[in-house]
PDB file of N, CA and C in Angstrom:
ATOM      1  N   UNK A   1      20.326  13.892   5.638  1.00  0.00           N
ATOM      2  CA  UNK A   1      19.064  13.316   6.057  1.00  0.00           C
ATOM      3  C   UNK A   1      19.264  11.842   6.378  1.00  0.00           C
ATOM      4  N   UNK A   2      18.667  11.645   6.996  1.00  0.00           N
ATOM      5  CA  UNK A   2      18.797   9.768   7.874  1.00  0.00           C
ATOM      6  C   UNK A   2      17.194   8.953   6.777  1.00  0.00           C
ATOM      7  N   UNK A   3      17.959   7.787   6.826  1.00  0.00           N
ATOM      8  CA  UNK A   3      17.100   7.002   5.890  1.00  0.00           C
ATOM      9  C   UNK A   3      17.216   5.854   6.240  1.00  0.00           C
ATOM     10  N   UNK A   4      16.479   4.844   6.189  1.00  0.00           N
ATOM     11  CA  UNK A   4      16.115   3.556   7.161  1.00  0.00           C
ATOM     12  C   UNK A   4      16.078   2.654   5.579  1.00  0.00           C
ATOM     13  N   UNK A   5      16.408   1.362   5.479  1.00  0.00           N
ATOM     14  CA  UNK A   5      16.599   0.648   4.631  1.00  0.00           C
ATOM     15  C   UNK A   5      16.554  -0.852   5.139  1.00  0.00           C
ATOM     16  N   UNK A   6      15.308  -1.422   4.671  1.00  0.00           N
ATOM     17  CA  UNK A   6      15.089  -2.520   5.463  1.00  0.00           C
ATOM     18  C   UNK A   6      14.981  -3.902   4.466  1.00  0.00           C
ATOM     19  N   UNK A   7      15.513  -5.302   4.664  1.00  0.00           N
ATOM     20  CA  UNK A   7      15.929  -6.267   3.785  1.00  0.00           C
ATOM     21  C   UNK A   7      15.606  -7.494   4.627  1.00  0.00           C
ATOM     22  N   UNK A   8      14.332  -8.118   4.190  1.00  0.00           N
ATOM     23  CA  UNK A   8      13.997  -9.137   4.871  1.00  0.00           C
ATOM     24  C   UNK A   8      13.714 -10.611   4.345  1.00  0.00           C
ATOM     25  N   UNK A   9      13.674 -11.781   5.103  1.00  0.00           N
ATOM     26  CA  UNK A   9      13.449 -13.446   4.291  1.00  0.00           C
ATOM     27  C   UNK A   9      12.823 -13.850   5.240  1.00  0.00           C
ATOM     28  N   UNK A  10      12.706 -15.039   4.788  1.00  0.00           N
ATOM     29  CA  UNK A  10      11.657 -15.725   5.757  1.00  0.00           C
ATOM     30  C   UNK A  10      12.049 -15.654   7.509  1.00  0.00           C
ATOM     31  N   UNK A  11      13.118 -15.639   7.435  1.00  0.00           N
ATOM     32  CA  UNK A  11      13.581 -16.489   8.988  1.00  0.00           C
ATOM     33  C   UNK A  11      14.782 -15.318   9.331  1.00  0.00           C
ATOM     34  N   UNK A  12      14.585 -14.096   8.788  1.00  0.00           N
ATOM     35  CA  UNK A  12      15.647 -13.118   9.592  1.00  0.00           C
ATOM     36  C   UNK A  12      15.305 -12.080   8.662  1.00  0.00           C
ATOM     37  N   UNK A  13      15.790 -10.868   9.118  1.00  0.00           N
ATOM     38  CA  UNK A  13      15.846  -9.837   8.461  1.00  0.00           C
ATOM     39  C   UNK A  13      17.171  -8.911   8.713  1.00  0.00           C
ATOM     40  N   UNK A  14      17.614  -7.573   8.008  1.00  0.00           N
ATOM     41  CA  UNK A  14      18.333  -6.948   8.237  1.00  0.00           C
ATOM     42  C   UNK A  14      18.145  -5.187   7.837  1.00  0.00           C
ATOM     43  N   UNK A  15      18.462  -4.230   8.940  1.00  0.00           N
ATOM     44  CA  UNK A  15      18.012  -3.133   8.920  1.00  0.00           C
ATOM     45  C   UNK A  15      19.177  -2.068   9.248  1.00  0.00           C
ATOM     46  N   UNK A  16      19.121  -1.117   8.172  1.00  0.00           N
ATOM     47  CA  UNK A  16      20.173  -0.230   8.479  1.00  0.00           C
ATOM     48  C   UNK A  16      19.714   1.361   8.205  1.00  0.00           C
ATOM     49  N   UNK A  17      20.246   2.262   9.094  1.00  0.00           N
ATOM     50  CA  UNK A  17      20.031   3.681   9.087  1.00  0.00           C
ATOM     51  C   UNK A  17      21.390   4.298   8.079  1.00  0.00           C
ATOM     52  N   UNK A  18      21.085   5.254   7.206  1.00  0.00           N
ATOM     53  CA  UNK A  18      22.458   6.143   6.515  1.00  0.00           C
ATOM     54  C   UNK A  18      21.982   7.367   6.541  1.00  0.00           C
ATOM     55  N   UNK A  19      22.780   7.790   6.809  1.00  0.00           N
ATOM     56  CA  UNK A  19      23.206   9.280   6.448  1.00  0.00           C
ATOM     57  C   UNK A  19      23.572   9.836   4.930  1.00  0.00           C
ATOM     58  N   UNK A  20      22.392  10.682   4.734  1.00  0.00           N
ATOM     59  CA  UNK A  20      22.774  10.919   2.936  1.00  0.00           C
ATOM     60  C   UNK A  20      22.510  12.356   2.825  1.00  0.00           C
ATOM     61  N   UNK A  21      23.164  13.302   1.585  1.00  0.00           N
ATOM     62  CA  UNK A  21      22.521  14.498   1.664  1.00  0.00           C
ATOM     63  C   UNK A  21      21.453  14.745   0.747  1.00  0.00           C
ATOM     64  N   UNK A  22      20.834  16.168   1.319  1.00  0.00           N
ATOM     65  CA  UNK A  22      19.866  16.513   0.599  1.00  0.00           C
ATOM     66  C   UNK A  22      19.998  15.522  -1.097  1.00  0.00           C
ATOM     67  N   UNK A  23      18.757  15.898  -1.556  1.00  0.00           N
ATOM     68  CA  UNK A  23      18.514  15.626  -3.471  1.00  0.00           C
ATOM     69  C   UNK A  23      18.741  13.616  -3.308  1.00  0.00           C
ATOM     70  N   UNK A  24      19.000  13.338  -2.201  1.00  0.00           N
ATOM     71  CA  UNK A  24      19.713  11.606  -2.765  1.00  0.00           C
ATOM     72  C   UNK A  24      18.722  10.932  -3.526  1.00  0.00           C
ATOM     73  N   UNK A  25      18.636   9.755  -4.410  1.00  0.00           N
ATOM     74  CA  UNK A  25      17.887   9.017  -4.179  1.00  0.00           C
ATOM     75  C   UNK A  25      17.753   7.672  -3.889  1.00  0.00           C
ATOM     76  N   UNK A  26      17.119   6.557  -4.122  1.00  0.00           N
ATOM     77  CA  UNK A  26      16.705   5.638  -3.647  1.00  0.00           C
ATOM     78  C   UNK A  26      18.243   4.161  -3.786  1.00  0.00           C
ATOM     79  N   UNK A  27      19.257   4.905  -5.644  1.00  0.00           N
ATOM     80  CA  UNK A  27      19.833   3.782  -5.331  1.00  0.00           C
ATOM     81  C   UNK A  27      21.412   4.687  -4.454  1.00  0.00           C
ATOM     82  N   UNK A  28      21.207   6.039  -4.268  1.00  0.00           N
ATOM     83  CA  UNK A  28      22.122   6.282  -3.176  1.00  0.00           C
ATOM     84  C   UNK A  28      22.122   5.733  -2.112  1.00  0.00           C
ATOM     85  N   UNK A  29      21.047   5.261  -1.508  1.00  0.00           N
ATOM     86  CA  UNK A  29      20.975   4.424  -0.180  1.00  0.00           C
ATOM     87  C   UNK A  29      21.033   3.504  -0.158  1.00  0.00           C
ATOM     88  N   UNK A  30      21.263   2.749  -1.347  1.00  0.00           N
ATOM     89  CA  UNK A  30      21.293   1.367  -1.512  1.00  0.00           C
ATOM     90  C   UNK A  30      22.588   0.937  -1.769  1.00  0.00           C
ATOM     91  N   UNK A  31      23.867   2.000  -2.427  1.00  0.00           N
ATOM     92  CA  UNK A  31      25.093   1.846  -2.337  1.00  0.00           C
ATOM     93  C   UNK A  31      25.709   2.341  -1.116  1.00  0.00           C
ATOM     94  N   UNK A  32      25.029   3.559  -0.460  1.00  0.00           N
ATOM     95  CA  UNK A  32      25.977   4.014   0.954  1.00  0.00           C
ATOM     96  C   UNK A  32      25.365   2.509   2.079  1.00  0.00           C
ATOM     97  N   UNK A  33      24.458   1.440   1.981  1.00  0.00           N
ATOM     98  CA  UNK A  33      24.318   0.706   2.419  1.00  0.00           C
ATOM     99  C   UNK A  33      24.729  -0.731   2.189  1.00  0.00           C
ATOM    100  N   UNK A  34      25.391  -0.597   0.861  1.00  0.00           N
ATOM    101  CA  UNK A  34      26.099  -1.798   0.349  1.00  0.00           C
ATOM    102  C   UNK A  34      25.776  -2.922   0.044  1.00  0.00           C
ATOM    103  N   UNK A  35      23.984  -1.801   0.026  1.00  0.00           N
ATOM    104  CA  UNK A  35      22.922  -3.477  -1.062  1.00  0.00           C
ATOM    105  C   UNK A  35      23.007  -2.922  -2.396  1.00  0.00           C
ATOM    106  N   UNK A  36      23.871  -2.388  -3.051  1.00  0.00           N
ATOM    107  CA  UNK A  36      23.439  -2.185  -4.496  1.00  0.00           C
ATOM    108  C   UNK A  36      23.843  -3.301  -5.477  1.00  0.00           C
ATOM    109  N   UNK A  37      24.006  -4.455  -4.827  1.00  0.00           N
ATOM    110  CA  UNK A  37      23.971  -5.582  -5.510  1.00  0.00           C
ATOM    111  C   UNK A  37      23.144  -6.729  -5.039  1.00  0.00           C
ATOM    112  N   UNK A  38      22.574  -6.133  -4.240  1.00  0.00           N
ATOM    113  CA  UNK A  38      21.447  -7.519  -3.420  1.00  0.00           C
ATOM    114  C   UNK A  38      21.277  -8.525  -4.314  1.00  0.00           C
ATOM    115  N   UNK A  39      21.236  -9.747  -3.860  1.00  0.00           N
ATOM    116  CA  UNK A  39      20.927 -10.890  -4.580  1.00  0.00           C
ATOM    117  C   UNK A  39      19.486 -11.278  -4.335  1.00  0.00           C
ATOM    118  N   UNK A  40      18.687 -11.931  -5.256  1.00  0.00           N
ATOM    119  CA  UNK A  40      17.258 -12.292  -4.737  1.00  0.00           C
ATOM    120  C   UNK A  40      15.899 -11.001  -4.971  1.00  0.00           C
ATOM    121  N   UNK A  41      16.205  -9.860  -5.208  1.00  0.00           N
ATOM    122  CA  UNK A  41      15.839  -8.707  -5.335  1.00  0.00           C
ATOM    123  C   UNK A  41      14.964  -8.750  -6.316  1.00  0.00           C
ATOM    124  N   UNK A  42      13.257  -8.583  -6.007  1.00  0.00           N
ATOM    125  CA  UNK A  42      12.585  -8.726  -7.236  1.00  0.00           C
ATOM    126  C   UNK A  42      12.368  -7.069  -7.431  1.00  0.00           C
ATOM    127  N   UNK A  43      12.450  -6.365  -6.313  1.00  0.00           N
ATOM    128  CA  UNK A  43      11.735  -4.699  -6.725  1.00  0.00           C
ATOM    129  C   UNK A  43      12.067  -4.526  -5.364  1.00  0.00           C
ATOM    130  N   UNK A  44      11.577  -2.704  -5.263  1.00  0.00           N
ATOM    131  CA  UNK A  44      11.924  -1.913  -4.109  1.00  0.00           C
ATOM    132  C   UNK A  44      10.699  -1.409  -3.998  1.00  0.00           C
ATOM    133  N   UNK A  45      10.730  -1.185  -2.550  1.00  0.00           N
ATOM    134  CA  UNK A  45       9.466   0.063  -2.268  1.00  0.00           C
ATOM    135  C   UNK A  45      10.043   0.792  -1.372  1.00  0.00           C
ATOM    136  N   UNK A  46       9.218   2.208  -1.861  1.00  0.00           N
ATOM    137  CA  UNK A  46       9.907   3.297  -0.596  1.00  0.00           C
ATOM    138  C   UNK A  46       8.300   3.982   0.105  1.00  0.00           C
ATOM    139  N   UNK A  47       8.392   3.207   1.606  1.00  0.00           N
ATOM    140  CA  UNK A  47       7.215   3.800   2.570  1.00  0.00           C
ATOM    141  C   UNK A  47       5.871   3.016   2.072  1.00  0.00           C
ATOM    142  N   UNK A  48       6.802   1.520   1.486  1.00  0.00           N
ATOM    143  CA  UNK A  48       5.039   0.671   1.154  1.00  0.00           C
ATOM    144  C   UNK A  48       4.831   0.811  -0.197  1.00  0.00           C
ATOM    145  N   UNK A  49       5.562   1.274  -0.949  1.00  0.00           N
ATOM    146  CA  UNK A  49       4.625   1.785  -2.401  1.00  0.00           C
ATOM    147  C   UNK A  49       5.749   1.578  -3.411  1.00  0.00           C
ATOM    148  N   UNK A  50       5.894   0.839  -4.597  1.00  0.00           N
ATOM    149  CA  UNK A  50       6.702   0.293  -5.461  1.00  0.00           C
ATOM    150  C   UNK A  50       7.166   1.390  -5.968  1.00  0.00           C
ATOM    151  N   UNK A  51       8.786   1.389  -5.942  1.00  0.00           N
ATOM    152  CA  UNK A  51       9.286   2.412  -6.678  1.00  0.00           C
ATOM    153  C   UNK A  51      10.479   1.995  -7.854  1.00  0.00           C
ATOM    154  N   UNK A  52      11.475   2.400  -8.217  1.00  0.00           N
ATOM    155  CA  UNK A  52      12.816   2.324  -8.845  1.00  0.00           C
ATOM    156  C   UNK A  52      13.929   3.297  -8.477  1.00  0.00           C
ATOM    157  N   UNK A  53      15.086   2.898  -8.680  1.00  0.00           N
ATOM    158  CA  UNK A  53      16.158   3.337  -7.795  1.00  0.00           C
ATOM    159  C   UNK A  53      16.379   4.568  -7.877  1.00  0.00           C
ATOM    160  N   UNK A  54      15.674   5.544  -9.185  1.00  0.00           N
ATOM    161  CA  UNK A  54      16.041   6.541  -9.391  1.00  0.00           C
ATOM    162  C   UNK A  54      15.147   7.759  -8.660  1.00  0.00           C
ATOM    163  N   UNK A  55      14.326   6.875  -7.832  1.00  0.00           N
ATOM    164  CA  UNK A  55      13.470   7.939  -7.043  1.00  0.00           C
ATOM    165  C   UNK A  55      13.968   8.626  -5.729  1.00  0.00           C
ATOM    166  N   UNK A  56      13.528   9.589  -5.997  1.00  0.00           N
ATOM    167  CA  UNK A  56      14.129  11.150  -5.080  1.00  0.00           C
ATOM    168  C   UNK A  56      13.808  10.585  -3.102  1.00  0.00           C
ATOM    169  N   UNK A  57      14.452  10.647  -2.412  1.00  0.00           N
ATOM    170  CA  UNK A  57      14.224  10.599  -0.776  1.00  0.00           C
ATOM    171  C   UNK A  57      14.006  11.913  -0.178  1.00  0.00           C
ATOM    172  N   UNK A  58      13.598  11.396   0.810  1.00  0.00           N
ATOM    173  CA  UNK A  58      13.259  12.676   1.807  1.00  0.00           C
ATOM    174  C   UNK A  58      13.503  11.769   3.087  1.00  0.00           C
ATOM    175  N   UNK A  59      14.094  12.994   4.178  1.00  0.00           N
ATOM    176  CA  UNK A  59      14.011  12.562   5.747  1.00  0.00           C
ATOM    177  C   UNK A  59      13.303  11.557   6.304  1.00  0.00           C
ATOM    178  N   UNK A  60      14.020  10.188   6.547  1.00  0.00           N
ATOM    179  CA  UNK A  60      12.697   9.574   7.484  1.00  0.00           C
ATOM    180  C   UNK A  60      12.249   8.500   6.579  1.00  0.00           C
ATOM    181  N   UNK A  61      12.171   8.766   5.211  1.00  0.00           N
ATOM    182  CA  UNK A  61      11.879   7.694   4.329  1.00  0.00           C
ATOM    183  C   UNK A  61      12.541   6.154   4.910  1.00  0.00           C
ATOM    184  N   UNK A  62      11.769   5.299   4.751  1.00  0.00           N
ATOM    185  CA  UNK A  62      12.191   3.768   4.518  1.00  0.00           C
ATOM    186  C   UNK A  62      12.115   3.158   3.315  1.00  0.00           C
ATOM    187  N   UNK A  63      13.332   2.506   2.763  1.00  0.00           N
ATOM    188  CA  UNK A  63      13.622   1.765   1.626  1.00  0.00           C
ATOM    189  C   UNK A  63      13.696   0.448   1.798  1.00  0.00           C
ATOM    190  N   UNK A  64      12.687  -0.158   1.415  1.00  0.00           N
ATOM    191  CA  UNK A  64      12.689  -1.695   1.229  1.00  0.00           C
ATOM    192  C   UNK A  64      13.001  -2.588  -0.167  1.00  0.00           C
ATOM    193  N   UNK A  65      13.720  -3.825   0.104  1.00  0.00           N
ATOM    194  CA  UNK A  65      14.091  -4.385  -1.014  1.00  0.00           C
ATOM    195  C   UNK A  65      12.840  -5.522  -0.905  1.00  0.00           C
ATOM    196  N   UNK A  66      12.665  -5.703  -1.847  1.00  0.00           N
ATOM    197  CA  UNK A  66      11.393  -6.408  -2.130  1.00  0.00           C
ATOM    198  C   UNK A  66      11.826  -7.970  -2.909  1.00  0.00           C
ATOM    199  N   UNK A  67      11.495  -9.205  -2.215  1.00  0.00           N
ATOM    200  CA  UNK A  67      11.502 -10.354  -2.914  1.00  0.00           C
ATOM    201  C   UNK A  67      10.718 -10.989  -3.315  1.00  0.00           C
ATOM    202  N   UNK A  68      11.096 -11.894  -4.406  1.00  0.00           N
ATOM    203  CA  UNK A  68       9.678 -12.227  -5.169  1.00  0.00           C
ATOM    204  C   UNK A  68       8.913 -13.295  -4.115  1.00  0.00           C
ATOM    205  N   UNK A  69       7.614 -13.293  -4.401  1.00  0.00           N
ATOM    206  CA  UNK A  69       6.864 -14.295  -3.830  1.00  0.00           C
ATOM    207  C   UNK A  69       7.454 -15.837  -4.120  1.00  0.00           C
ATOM    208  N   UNK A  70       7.045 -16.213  -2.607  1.00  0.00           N
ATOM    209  CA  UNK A  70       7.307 -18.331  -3.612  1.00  0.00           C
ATOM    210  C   UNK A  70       6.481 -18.730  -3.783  1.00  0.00           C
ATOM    211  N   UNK A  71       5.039 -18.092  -3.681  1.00  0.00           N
ATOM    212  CA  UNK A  71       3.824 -18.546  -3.730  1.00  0.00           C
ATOM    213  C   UNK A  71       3.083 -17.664  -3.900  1.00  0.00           C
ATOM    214  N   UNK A  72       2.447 -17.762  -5.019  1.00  0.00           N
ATOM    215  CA  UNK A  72       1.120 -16.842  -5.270  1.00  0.00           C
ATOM    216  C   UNK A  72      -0.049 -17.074  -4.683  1.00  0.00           C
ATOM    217  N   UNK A  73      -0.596 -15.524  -4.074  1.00  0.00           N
ATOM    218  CA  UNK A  73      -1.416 -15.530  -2.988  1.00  0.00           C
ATOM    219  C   UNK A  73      -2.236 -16.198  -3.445  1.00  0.00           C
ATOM    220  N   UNK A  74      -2.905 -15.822  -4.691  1.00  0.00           N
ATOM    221  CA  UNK A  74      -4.292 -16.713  -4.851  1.00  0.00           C
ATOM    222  C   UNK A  74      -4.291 -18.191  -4.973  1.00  0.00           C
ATOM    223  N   UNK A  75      -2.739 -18.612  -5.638  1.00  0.00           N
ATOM    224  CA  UNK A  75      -2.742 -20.250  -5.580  1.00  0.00           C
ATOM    225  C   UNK A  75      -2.835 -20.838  -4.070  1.00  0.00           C
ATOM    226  N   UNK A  76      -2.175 -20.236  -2.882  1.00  0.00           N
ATOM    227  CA  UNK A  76      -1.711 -20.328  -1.831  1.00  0.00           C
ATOM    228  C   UNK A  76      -3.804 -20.575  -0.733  1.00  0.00           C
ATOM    229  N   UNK A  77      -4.809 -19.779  -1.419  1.00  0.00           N
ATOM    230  CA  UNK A  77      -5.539 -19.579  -1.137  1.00  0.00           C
ATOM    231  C   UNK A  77      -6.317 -21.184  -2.008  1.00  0.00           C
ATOM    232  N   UNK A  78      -6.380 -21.367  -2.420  1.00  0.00           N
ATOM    233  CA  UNK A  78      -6.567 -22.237  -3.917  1.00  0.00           C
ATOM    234  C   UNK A  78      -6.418 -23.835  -3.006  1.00  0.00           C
ATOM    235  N   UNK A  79      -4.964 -23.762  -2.504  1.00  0.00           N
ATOM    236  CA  UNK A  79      -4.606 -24.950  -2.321  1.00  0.00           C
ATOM    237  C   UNK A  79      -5.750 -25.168  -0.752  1.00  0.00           C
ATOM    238  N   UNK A  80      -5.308 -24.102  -0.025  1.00  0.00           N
ATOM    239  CA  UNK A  80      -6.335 -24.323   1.317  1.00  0.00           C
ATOM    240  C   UNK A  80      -7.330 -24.663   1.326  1.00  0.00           C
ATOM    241  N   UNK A  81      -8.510 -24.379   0.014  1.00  0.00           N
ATOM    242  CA  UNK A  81      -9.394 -24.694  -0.074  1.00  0.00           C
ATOM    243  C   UNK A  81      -9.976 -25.681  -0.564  1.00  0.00           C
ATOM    244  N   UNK A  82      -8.741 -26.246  -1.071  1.00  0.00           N
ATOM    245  CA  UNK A  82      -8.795 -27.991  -1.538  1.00  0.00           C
ATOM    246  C   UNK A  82      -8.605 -28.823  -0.551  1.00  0.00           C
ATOM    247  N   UNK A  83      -8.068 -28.402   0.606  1.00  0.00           N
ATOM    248  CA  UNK A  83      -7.676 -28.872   1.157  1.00  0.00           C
ATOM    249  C   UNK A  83      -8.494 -29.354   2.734  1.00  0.00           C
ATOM    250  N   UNK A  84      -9.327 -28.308   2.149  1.00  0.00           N
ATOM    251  CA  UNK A  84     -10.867 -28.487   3.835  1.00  0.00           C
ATOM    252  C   UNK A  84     -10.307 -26.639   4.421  1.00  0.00           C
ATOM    253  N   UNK A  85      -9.506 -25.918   3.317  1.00  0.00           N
ATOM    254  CA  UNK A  85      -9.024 -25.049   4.876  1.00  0.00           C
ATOM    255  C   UNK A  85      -8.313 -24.885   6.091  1.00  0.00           C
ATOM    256  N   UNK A  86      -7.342 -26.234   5.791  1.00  0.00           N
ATOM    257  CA  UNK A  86      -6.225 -26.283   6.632  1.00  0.00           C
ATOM    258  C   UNK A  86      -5.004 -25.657   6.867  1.00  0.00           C
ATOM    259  N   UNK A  87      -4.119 -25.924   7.281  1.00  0.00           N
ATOM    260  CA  UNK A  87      -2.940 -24.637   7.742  1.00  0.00           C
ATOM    261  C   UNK A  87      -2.506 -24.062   6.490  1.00  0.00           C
ATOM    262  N   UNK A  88      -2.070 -22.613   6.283  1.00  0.00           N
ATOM    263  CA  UNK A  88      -1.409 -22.178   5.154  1.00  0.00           C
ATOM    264  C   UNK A  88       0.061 -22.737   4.681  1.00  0.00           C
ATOM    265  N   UNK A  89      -0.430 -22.766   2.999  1.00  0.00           N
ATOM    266  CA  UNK A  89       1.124 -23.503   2.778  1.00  0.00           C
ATOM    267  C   UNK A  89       1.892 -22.427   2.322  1.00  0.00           C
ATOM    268  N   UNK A  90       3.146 -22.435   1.665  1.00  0.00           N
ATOM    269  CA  UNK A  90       4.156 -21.929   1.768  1.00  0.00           C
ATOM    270  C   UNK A  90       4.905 -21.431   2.787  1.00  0.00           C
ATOM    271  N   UNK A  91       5.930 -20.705   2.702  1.00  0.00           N
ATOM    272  CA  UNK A  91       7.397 -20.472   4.046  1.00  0.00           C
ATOM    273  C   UNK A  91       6.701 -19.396   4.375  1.00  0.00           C
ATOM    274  N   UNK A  92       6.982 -18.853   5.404  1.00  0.00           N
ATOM    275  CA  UNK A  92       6.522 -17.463   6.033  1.00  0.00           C
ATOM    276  C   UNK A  92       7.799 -17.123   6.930  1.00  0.00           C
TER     277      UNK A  92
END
């Protein structure tokens, strides 16, 4: 089965397809892709939805590595509004 595995930062990203068989799961694709040591790695999601490595794939699935925030939304919201509502802070 083909599985999409996607790893992104502010200012680039990186995306790779593997080939895995039936039963794999989540940190099989993460070693046949040669992030099973990602650095920076706060959590994973598979198809949007927080998982752990030991979860089962299916065809088509996308695996994302997930990094921590540098800014918490609500502080990030917090500051704008101290601010008159001016441009958003933190990196994007």
């Amino acid at each position: 089965m083909r599985v999409e595995l996607l790893m992104a930062w502010p200012r680039r990203h990186e995306q790779r397809w593997v080939e895995l068989p039936e039963g794999s799961r989540v940190a099989d694709a993460l070693a046949a892709a040669g992030w099973q040591d990602a650095a920076g790695i706060a959590g994973l999601a598979l198809n949007g939805r927080r998982v752990d490595a030991s979860t089962p794939l299916e065809a088509g699935d996308r695996v994302e590595l997930l990094r921590a925030l540098e800014l918490d939304p609500k502080e990030a919201r917090r500051r704008r509004a101290s601010s008159g509502g001016g441009e958003r802070t933190g990196k994007s």
